[in-house]
Protein backbone atom coordinates (compact mmCIF):
# COMPACT_ATOMS: atom_id res chain seq x y z
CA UNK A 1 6.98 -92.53 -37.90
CA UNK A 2 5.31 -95.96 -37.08
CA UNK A 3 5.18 -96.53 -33.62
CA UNK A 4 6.88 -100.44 -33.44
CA UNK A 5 9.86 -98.09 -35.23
CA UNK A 6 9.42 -95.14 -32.95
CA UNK A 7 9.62 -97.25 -29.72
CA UNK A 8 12.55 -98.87 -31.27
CA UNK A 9 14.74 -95.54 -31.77
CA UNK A 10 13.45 -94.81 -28.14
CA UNK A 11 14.54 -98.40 -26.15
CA UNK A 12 17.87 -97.76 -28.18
CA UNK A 13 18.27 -94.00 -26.97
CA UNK A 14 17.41 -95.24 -23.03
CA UNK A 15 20.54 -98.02 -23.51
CA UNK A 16 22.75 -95.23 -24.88
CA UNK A 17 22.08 -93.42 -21.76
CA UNK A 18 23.40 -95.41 -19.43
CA UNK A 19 26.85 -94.64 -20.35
CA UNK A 20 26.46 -90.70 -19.87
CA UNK A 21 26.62 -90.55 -15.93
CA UNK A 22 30.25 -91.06 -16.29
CA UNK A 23 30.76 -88.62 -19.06
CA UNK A 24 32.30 -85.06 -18.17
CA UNK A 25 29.23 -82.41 -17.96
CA UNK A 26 30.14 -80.42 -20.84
CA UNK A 27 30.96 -83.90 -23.45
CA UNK A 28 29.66 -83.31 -26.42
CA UNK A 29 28.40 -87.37 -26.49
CA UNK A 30 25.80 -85.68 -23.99
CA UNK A 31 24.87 -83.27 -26.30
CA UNK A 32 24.42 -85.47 -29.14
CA UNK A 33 22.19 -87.92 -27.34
CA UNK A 34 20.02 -85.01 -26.00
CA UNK A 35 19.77 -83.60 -29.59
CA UNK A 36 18.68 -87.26 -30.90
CA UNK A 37 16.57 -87.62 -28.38
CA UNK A 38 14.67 -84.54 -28.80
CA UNK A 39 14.23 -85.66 -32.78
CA UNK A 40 13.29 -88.82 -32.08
CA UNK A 41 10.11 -87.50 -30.37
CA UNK A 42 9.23 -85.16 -32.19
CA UNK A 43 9.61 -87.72 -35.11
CA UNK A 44 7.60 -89.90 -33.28
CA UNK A 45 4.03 -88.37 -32.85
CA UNK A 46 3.78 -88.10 -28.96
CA UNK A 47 1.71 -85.65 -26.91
CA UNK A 48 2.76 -81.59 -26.95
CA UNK A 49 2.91 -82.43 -23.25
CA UNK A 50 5.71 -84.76 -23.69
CA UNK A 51 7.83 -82.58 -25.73
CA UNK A 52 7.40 -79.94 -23.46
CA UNK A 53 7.97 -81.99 -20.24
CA UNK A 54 11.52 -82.97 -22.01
CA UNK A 55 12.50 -79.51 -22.52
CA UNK A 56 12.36 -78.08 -19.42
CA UNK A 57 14.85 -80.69 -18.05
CA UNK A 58 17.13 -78.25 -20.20
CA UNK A 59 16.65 -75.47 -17.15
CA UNK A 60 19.74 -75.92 -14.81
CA UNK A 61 20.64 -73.93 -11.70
CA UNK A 62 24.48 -73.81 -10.55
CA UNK A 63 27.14 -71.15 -8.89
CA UNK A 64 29.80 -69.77 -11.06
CA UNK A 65 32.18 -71.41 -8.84
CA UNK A 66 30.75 -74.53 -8.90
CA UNK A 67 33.08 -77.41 -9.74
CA UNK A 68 33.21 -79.86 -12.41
CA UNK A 69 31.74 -82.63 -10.64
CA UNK A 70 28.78 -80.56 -9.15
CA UNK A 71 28.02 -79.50 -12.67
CA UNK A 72 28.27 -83.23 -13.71
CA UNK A 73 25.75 -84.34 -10.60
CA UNK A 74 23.46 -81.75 -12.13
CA UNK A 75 23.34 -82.91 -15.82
CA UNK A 76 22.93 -86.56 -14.66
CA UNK A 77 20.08 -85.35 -12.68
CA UNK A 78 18.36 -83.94 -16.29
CA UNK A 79 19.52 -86.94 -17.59
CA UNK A 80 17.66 -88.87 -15.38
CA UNK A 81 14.33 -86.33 -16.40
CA UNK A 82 15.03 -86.81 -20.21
CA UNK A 83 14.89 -90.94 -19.87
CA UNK A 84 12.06 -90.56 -17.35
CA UNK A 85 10.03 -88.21 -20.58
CA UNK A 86 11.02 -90.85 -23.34
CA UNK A 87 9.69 -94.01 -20.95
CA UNK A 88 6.55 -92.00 -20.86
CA UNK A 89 6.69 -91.63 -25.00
CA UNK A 90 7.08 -95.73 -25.10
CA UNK A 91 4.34 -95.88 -23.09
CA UNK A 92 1.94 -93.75 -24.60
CA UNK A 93 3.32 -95.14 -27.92
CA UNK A 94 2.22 -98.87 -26.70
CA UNK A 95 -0.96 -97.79 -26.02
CA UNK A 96 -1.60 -96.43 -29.28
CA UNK A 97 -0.33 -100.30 -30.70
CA UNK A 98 -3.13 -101.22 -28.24
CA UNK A 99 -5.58 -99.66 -29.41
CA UNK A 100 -4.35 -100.50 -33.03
CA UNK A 101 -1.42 -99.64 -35.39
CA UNK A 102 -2.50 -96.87 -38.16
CA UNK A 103 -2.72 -98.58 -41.40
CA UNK A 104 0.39 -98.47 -44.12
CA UNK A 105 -1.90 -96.06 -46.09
CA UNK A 106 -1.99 -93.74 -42.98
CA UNK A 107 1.49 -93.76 -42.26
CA UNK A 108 4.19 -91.11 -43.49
CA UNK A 109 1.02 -88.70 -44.54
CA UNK A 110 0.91 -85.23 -43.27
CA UNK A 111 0.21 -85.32 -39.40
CA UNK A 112 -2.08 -82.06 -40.30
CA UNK A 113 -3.27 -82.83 -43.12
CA UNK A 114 -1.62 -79.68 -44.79
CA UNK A 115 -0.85 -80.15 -48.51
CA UNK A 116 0.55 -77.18 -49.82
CA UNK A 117 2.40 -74.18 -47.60
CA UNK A 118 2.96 -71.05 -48.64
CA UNK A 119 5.77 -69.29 -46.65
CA UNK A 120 5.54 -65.68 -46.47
CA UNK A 121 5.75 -62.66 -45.00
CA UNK A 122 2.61 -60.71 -43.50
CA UNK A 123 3.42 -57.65 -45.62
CA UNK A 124 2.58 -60.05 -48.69
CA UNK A 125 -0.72 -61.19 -47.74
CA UNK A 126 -2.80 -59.84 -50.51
CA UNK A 127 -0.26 -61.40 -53.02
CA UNK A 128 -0.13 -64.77 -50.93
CA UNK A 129 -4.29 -64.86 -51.16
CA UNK A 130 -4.00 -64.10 -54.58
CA UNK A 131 -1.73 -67.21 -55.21
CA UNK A 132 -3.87 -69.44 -52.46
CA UNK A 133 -7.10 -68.36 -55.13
CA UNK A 134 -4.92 -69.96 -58.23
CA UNK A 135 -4.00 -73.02 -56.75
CA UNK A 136 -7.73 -73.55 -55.45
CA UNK A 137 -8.88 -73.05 -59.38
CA UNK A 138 -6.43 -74.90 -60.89
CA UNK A 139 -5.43 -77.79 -58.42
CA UNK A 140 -9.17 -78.09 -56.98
CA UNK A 141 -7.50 -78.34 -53.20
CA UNK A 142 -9.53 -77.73 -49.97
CA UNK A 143 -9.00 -74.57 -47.81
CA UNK A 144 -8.32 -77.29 -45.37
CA UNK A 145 -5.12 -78.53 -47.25
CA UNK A 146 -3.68 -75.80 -47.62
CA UNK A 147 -1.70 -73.48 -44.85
CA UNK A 148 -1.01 -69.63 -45.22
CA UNK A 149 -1.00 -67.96 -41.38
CA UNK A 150 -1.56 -64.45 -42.88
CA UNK A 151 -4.88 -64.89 -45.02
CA UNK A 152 -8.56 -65.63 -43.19
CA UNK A 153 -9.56 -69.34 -43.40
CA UNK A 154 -6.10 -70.80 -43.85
CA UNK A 155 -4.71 -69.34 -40.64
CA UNK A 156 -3.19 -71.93 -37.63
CA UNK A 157 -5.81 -73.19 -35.40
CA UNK A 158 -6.50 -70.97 -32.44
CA UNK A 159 -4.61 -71.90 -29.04
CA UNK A 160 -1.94 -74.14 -30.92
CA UNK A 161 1.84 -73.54 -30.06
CA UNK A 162 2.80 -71.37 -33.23
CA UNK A 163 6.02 -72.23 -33.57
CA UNK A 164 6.17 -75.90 -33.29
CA UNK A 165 3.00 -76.21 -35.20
CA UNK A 166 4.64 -74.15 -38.06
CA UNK A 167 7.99 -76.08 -37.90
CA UNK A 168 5.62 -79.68 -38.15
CA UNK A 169 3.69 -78.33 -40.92
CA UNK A 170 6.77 -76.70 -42.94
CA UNK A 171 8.03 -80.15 -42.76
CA UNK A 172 4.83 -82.44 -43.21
CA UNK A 173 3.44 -80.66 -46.28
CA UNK A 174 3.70 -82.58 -49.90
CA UNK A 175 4.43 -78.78 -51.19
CA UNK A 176 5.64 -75.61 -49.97
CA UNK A 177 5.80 -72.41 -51.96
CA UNK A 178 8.26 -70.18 -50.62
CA UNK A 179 6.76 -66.73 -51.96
CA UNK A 180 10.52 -64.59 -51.81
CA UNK A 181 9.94 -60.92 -51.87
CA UNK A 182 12.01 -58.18 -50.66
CA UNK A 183 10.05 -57.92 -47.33
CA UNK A 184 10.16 -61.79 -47.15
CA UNK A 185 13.79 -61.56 -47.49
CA UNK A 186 13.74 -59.46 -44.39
CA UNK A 187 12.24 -61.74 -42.23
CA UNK A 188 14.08 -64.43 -40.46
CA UNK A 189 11.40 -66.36 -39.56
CA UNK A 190 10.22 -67.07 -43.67
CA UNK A 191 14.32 -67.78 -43.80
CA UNK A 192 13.76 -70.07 -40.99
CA UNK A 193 11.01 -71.88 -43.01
CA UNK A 194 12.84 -72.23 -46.04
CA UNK A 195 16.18 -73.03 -44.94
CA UNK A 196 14.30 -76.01 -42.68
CA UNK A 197 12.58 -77.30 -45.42
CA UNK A 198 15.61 -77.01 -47.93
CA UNK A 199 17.90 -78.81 -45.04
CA UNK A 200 15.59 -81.83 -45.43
CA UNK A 201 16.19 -82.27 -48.77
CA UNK A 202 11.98 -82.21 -49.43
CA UNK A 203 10.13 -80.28 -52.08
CA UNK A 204 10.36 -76.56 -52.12
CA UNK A 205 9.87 -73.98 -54.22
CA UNK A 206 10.58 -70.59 -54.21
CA UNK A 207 8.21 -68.04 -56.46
CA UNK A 208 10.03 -64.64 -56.93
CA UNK A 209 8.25 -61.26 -56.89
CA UNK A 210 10.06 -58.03 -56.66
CA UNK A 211 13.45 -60.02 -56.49
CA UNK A 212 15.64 -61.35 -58.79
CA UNK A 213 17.47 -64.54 -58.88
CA UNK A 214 20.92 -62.89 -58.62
CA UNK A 215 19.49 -61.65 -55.20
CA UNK A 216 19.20 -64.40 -53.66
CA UNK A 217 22.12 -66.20 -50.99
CA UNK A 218 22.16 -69.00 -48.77
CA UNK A 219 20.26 -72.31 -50.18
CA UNK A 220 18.26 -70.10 -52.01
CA UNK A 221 20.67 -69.37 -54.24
CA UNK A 222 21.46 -72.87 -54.97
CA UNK A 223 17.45 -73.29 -56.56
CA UNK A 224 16.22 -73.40 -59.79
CA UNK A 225 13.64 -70.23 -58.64
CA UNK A 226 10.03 -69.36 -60.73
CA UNK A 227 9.23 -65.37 -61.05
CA UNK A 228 5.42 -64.43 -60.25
CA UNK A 229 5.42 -62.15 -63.13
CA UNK A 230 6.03 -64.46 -65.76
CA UNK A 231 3.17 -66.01 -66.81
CA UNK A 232 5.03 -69.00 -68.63
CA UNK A 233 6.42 -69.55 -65.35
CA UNK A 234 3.80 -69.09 -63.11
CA UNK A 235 2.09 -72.37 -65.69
CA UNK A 236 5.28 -74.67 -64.73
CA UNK A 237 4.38 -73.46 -60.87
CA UNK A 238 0.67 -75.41 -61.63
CA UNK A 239 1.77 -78.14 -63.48
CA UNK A 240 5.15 -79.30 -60.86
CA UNK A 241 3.02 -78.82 -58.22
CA UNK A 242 -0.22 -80.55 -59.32
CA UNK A 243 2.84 -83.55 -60.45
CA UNK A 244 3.88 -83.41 -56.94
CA UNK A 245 0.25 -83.90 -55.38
CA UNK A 246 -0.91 -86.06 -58.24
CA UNK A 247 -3.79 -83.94 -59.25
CA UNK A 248 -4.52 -83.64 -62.99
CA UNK A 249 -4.95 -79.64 -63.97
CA UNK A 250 -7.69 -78.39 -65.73
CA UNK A 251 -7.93 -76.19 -68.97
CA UNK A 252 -6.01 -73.32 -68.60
CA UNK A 253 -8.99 -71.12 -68.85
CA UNK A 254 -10.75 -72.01 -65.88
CA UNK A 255 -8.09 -70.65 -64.17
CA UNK A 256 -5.88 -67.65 -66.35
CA UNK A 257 -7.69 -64.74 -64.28
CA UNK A 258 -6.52 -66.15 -61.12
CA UNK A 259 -3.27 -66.40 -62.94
CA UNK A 260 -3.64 -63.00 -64.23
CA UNK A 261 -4.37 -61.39 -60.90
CA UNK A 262 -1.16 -63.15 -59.23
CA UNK A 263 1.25 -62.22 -61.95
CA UNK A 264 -0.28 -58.33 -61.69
CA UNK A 265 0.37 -57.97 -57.92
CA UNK A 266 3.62 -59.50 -58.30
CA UNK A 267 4.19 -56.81 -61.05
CA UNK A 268 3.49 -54.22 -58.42
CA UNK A 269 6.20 -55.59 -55.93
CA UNK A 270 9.09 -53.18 -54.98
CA UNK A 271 11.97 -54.06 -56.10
CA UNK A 272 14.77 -54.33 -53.73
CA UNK A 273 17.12 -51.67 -53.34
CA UNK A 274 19.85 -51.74 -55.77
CA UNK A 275 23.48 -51.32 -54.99
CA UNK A 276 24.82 -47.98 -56.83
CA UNK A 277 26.75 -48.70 -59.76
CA UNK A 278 29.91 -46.76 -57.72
CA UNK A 279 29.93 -49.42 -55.54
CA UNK A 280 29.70 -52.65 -57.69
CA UNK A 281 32.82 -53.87 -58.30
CA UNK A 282 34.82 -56.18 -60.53
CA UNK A 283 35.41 -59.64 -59.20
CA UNK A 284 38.92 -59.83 -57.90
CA UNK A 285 39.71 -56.22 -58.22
CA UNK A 286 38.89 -54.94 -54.05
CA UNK A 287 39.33 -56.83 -50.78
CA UNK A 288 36.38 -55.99 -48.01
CA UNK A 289 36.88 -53.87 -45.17
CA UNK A 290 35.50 -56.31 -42.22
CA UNK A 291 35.44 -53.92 -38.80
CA UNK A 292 34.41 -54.85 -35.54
CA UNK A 293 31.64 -51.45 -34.85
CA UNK A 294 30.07 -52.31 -31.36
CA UNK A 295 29.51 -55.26 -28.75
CA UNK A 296 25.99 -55.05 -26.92
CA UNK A 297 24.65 -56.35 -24.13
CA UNK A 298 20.54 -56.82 -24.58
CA UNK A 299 17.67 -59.69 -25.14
CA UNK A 300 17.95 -62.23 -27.97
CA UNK A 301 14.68 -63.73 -28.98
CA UNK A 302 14.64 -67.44 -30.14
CA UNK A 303 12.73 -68.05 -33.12
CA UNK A 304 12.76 -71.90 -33.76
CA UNK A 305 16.88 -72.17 -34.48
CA UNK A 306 16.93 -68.14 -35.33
CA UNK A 307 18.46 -65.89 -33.09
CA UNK A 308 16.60 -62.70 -33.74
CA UNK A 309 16.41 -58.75 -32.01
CA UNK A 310 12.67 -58.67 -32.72
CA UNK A 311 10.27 -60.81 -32.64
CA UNK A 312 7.57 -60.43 -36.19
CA UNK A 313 4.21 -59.32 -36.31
CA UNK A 314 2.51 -62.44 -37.23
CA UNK A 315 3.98 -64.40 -34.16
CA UNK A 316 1.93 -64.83 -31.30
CA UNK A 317 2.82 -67.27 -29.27
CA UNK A 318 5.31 -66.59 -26.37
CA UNK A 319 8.74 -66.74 -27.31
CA UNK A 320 11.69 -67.82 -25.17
CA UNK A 321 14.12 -64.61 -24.96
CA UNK A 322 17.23 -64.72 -23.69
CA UNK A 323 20.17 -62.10 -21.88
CA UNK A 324 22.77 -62.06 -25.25
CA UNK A 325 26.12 -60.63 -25.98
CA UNK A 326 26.47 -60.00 -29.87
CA UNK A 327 29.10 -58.02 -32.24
CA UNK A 328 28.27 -55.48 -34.71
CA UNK A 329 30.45 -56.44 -38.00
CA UNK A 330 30.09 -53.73 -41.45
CA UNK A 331 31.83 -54.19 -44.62
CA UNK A 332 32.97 -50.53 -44.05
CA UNK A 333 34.69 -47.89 -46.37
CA UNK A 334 38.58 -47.94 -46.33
CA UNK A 335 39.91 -44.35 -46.82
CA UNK A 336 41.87 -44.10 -50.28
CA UNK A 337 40.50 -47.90 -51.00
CA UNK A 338 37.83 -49.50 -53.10
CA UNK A 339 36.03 -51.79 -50.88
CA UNK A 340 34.76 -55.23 -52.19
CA UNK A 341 31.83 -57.70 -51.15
CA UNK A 342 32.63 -60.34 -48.04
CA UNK A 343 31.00 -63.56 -48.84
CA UNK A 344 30.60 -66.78 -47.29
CA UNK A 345 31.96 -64.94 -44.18
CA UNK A 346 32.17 -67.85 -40.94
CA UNK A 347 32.87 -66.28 -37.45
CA UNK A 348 34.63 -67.86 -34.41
CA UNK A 349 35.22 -66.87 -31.09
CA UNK A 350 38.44 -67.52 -29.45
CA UNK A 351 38.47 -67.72 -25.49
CA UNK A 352 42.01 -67.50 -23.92
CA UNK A 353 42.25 -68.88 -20.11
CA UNK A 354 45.32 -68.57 -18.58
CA UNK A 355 47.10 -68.50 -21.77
CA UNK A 356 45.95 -71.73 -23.56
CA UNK A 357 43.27 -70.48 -26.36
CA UNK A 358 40.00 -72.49 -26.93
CA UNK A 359 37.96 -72.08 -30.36
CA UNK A 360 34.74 -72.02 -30.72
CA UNK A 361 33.05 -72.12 -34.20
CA UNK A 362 30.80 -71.32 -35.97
CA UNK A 363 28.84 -68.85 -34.30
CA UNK A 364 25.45 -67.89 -35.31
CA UNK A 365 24.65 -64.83 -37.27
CA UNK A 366 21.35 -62.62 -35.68
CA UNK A 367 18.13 -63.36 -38.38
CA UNK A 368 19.95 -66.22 -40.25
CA UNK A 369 19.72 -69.55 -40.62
CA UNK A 370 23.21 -70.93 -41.89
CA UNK A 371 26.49 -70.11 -40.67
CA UNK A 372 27.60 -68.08 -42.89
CA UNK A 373 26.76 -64.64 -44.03
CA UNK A 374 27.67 -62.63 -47.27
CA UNK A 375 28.45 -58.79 -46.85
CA UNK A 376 28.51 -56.30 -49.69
CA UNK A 377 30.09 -52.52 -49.21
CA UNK A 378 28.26 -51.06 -46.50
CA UNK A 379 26.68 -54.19 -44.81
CA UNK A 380 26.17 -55.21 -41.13
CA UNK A 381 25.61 -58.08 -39.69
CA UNK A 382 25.73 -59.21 -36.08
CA UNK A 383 27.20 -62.11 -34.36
CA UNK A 384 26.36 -63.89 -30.96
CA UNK A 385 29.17 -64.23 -28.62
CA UNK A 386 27.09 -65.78 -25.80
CA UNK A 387 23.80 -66.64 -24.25
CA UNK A 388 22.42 -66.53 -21.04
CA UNK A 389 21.01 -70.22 -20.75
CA UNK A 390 18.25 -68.61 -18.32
CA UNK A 391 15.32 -66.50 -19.44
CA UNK A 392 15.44 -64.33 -16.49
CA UNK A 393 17.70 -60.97 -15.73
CA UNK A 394 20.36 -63.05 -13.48
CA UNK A 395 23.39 -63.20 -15.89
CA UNK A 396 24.60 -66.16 -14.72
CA UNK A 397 25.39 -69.59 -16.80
CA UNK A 398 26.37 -68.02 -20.21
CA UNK A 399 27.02 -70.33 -22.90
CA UNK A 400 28.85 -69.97 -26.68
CA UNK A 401 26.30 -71.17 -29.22
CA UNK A 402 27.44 -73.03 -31.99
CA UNK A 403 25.65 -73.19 -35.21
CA UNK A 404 26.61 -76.72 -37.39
CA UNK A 405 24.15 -75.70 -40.78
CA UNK A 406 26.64 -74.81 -43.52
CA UNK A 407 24.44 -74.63 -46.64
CA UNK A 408 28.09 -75.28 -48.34
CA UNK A 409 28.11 -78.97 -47.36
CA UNK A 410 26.38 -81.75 -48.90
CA UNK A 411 24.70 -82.49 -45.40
CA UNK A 412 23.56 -79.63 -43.55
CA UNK A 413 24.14 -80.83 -40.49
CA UNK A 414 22.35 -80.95 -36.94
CA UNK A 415 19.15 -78.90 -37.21
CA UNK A 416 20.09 -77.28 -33.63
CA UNK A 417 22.23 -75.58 -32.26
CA UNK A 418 25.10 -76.49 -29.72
CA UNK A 419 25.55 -74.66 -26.20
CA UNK A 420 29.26 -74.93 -25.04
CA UNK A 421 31.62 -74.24 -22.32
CA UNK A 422 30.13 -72.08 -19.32
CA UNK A 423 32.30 -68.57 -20.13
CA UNK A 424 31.95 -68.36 -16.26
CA UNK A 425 33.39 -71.31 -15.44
CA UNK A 426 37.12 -69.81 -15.55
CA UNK A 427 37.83 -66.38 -14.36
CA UNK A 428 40.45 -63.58 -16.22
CA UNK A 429 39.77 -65.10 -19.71
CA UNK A 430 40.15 -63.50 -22.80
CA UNK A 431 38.22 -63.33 -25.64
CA UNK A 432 39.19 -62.28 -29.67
CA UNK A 433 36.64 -62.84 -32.61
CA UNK A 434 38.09 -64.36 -35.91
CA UNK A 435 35.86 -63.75 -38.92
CA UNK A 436 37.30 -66.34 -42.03
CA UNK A 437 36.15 -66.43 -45.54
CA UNK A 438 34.76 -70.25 -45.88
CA UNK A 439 36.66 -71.58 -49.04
CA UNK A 440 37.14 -68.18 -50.88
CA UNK A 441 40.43 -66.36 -50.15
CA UNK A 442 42.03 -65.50 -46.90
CA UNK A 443 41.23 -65.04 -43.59
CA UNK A 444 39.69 -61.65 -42.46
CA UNK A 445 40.14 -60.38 -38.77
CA UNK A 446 40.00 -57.04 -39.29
CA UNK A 447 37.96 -55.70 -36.22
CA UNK A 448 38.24 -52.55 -34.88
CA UNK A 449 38.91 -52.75 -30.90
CA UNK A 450 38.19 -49.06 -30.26
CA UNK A 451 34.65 -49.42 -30.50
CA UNK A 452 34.34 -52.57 -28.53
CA UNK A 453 31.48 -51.71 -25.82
CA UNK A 454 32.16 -53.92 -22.78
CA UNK A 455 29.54 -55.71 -21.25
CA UNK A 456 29.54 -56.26 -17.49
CA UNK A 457 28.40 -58.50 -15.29
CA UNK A 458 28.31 -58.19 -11.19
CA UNK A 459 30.07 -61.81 -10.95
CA UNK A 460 32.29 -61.20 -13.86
CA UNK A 461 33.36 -58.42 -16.25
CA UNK A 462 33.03 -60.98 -19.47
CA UNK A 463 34.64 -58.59 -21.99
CA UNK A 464 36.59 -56.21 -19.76
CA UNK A 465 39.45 -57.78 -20.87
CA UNK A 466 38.66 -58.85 -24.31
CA UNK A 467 41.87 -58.87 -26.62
CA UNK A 468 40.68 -58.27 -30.32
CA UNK A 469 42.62 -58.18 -33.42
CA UNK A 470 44.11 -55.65 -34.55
């Protein structure tokens, strides 16, 4: 973003605070403006330091009884922080008009310099150097232009911030390849990339090996998708790429062995496993068995806008992990019944205090991106009820997390999440989860309360009085 435009957006977000103070702690107009704000500098091109000094005016410390106008004292007080961190962006964005505005020719190219990404998973790095070799022989790009964090030579720079430098880069590059595999499919963080880059309506596209189209869910699904193992294919791969970087390809024999080589390995790819053919089932004939299996208590990892159980391989920067409550769901077996697929499943939490019920939706689903999660026969997924806001073992300050990106819409939404209410902020409540079916058929809420596992807490036993379903 230019920086007369950039310190524009800013001087307009500083006005826009000044009507906050007054707003209730927990307004969602707070929220918003935080959310914006954090864009904007991102969008903007200001110092790491910046960005980090702005989110850690996100750390709050507060009792459980505290009331609503201490918590509102508090937030003004990170309010005051946040405007404080975007003055200091003007600043260092009037110095760089100072020193000279980058040229119209400079502006709106990569930040990195990145051309082409390949998103992938670490189990496919022979396959992603493979394809890396290809484009170099055909396309004629630089090791420099191109990113692939598994493969020597086009890994991130050492002692960069892995995360934000991969979420800049999945964004700034003219092209990236989204190489979907069955372990690929596995790993939140390539869902992460791909859902990220798909949500900002920019050039993507996803190469198949080992997977077939009718695989694939989410925005995925909504793609016209290229297989590695077809060689006709892998030929409209070169020339809609080399369109969208404006490079001319060669003849097709200074490159076919490279092509060759990448449609071989892609040949050797397991495929994923199948679904037996006793359990595939005519549309409209069986209805899904959605059951409620366990609630745990245990650490959530946050990877970018993914709420994950593990953390992968190939990530090795510190990640911020969190104290997390989250429900087990299956598409189980009904005795005497065919069960059916769930799909486009949406969850919601519903938090009873003193009798008057207050929803909460959607949730997030653990290791996806989008809100909602298909389930065929036999299927789990899980579900986060609510975070602890702070990274260490006191369980105080837990939040519900709401997830807004609904591949289903035409706009995806906010590309972060939401923290709500404070569950601790009323005692004796009462929670029930409602799982719906967005747009196709009726509601499911078929959990099953026997297995609930309560989670305590010494200030408050948050689901020893949970009331689910039935």
């Amino acid at each position: 973003m230019p920086p007369k435009k950039a310190i524009a957006i800013l001087n307009k977000l500083l006005v826009d605070a000044r009507i906050l103070p007054g707003e209730p702690w927990d307004s969602p107009t707070r929220s918003r403006w935080r959310d914006t704000a954090r864009g904007a500098l991102e969008q903007a091109v200001v110092s790491d330091s910046l960005l980090e000094s702005f989110d850690r005016t996100q750390g709050m410390a507060f009792n459980a009884d505290s009331t609503d106008e201490e918590m509102r004292k508090i937030m003004n007080a990170n309010l005051a922080e946040m405007t404080a961190v975007l003055q200091s962006a003007i600043d260092q964005l009037n110095w760089q008009l100072e020193d000279g505005e980058p040229s119209e020719k400079t502006i709106g190219l990569p930040r990195s310099g990145v051309s082409v990404f390949i998103s992938h998973s670490s189990k496919d790095a022979t396959l992603a150097e493979a394809l890396i070799d290809l484009l170099r022989s055909a396309l004629g790009l630089p090791a420099n232009e191109i990113r692939c964090s598994s493969v020597d030579g086009y890994r991130l720079p050492v002692g960069v911030n892995t995360e934000r430098k991969l979420r800049e880069e999945v964004n700034a590059a003219k092209v990236v390849i989204g190489l979907v595999t069955p372990s690929s499919l596995a790993s939140s963080y390539v869902m992460f990339e791909l859902g990220a880059r798909w949500g900002a309506s920019l050039f993507l596209a996803p190469l198949l090996a080992g997977v077939t189209p009718n695989e694939l869910s989410g925005p995925l699904a909504l793609l016209n998708v290229l297989s590695a193992d077809n060689e006709s294919q892998l030929h409209q791969l070169l020339e809609d790429v080399s369109t969208k970087l404006a490079v001319q390809l060669p003849n097709a024999a200074s490159y076919v062995r490279h092509l060759s080589a990448v449609k071989q390995l892609a040949m050797r790819q397991p495929a994923a496993p199948s679904v037996p053919a006793s359990q595939v089932e005519k549309p409209g004939q069986a209805q899904s068995n959605l059951v409620l299996t366990n609630v745990y208590l245990g650490t959530l990892y946050l990877l970018g806008d993914i709420w994950s159980r593990t953390v992968p391989d190939d990530i090795t920067a510190p990640v911020p992990k969190y104290q997390a409550i989250w429900a087990e769901i299956k598409n189980a077996a009904k005795e005497g019944e065919t069960v059916g697929p769930a799909n486009k499943i949406r969850a919601e939490l519903v938090i009873n205090y003193g009798g008057r019920d207050e929803e909460h939706t959607p949730l997030p689903w653990i290791d996806e991106y989008f809100n909602t999660v298909n389930l065929q026969f036999g299927d789990v997924r899980y579900v986060v009820l609510g975070v602890g806001r702070r990274t260490a073992h006191d369980l105080g300050d837990w939040r519900v997390v709401i997830n807004h990106r609904d591949f289903n819409d035409s706009s995806p939404g906010v590309s972060r999440m939401d923290y709500e209410r404070e569950l601790l902020q009323r005692p004796h409540a009462q929670l029930r989860l409602k799982l719906s079916q967005n747009s196709l058929g009726p509601s499911q809420t078929r959990p099953d309360s026997s297995s609930m596992r309560p989670a305590r807490n010494r200030r408050m036993q948050i689901l020893d009085q949970a009331r689910w379903p039935a």
